[in-house]
Protein backbone atom coordinates (compact mmCIF):
# COMPACT_ATOMS: atom_id res chain seq x y z
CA UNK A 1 52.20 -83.77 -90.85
CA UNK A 2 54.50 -82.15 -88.16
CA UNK A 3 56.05 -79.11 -88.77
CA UNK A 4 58.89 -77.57 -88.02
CA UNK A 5 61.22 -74.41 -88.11
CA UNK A 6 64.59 -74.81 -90.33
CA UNK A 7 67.00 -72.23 -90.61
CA UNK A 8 69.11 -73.01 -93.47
CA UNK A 9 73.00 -71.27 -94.23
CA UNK A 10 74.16 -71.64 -97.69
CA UNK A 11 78.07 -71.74 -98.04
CA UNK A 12 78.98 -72.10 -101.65
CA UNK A 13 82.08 -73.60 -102.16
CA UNK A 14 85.17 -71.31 -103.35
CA UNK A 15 86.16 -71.81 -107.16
CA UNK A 16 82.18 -73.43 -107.85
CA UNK A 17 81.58 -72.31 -111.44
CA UNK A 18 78.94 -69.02 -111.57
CA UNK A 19 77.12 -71.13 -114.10
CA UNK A 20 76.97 -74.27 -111.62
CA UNK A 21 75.64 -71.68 -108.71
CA UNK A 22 73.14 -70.60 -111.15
CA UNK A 23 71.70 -73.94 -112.45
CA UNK A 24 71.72 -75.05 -108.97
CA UNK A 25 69.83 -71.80 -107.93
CA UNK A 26 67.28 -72.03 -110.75
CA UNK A 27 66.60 -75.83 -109.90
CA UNK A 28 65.94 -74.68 -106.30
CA UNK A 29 63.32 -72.44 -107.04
CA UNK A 30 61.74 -75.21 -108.96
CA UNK A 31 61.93 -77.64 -106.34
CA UNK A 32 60.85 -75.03 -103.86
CA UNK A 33 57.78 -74.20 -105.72
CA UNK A 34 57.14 -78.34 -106.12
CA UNK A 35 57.78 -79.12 -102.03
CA UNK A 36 55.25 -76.53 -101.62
CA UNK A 37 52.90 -77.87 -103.91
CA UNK A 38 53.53 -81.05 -102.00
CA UNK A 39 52.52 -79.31 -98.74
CA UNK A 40 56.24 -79.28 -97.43
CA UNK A 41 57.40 -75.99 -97.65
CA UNK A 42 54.54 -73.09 -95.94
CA UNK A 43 56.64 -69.81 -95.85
CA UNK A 44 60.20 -68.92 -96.23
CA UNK A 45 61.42 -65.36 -95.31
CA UNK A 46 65.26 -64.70 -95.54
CA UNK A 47 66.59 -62.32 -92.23
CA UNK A 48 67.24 -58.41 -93.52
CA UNK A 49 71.09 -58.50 -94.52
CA UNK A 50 72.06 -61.82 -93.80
CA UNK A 51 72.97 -65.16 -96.29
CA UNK A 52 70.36 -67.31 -94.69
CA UNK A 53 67.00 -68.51 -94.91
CA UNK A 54 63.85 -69.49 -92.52
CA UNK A 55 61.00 -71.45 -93.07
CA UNK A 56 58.26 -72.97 -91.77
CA UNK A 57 58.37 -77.29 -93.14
CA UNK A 58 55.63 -80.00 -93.27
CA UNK A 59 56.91 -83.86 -92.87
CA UNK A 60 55.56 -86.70 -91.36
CA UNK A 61 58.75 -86.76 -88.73
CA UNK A 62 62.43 -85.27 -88.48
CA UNK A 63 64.02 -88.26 -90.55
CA UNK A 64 61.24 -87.60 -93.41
CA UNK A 65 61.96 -83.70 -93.45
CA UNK A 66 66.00 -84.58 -93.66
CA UNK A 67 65.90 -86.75 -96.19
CA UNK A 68 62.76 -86.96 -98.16
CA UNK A 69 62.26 -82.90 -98.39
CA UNK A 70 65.75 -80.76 -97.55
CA UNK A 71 67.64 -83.75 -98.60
CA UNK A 72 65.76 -83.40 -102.37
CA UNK A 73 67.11 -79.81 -102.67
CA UNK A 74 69.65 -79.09 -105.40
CA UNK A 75 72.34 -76.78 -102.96
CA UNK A 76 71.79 -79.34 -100.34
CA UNK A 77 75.07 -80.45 -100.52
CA UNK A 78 75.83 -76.95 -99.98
CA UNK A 79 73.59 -76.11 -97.46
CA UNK A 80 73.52 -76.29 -93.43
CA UNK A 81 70.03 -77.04 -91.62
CA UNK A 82 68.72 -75.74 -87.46
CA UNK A 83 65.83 -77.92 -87.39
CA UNK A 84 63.11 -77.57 -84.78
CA UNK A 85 60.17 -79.47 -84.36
CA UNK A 86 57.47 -77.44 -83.15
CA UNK A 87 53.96 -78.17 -81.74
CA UNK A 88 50.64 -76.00 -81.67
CA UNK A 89 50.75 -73.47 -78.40
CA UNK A 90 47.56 -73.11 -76.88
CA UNK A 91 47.54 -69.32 -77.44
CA UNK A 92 48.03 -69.22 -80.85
CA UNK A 93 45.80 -66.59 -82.56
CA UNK A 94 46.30 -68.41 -85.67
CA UNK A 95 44.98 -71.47 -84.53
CA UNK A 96 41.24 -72.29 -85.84
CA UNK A 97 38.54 -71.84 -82.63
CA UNK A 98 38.67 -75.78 -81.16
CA UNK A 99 41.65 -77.10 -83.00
CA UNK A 100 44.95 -77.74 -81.91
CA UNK A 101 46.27 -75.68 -85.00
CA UNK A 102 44.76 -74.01 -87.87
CA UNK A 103 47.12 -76.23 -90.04
């Protein structure tokens, strides 16, 4: 699988219900915790003081990870996505000794 960096902004709709924002927000943590399961999701770390997330994604391409994996999320409708693909660098310290990533 490729990975890739996503920065996601979540703009929730003026006049949504509070109880639709929170269904939606507990079925997101469910699907979160299933995508990484899945090996799709890695790490996810939200900026200090900001309404926006980043996180590190596993697909098999850019069209998979659009609509097989963000496209699955319940605020997706609600949601914008940054995508980069991203490749191993050969100076990662992370990466395993002879590998082209540790992933």
């Amino acid at each position: 699988m490729r990975e890739f960096l996503v920065e996601i902004t979540t703009a929730i709709p003026d006049g949504t219900p509070r109880a639709e924002v929170d269904d939606r927000r507990a079925a997101e943590a469910v699907r979160a915790r299933e995508l990484a399961a899945a090996g799709h999701l890695d790490r996810l770390w939200r900026p200090v003081g900001e309404l926006r997330s980043i996180g590190l994604w596993r697909a098999a391409d850019e069209d998979e990870l659009r609509t097989e994996v963000l496209g699955t999320l319940p605020l997706h409708a609600w949601m914008s996505f940054r995508v980069t693909p991203l490749e191993p660098h050969p100076n990662d310290p992370g990466a395993a000794p002879g590998s082209a990533s540790a992933h």
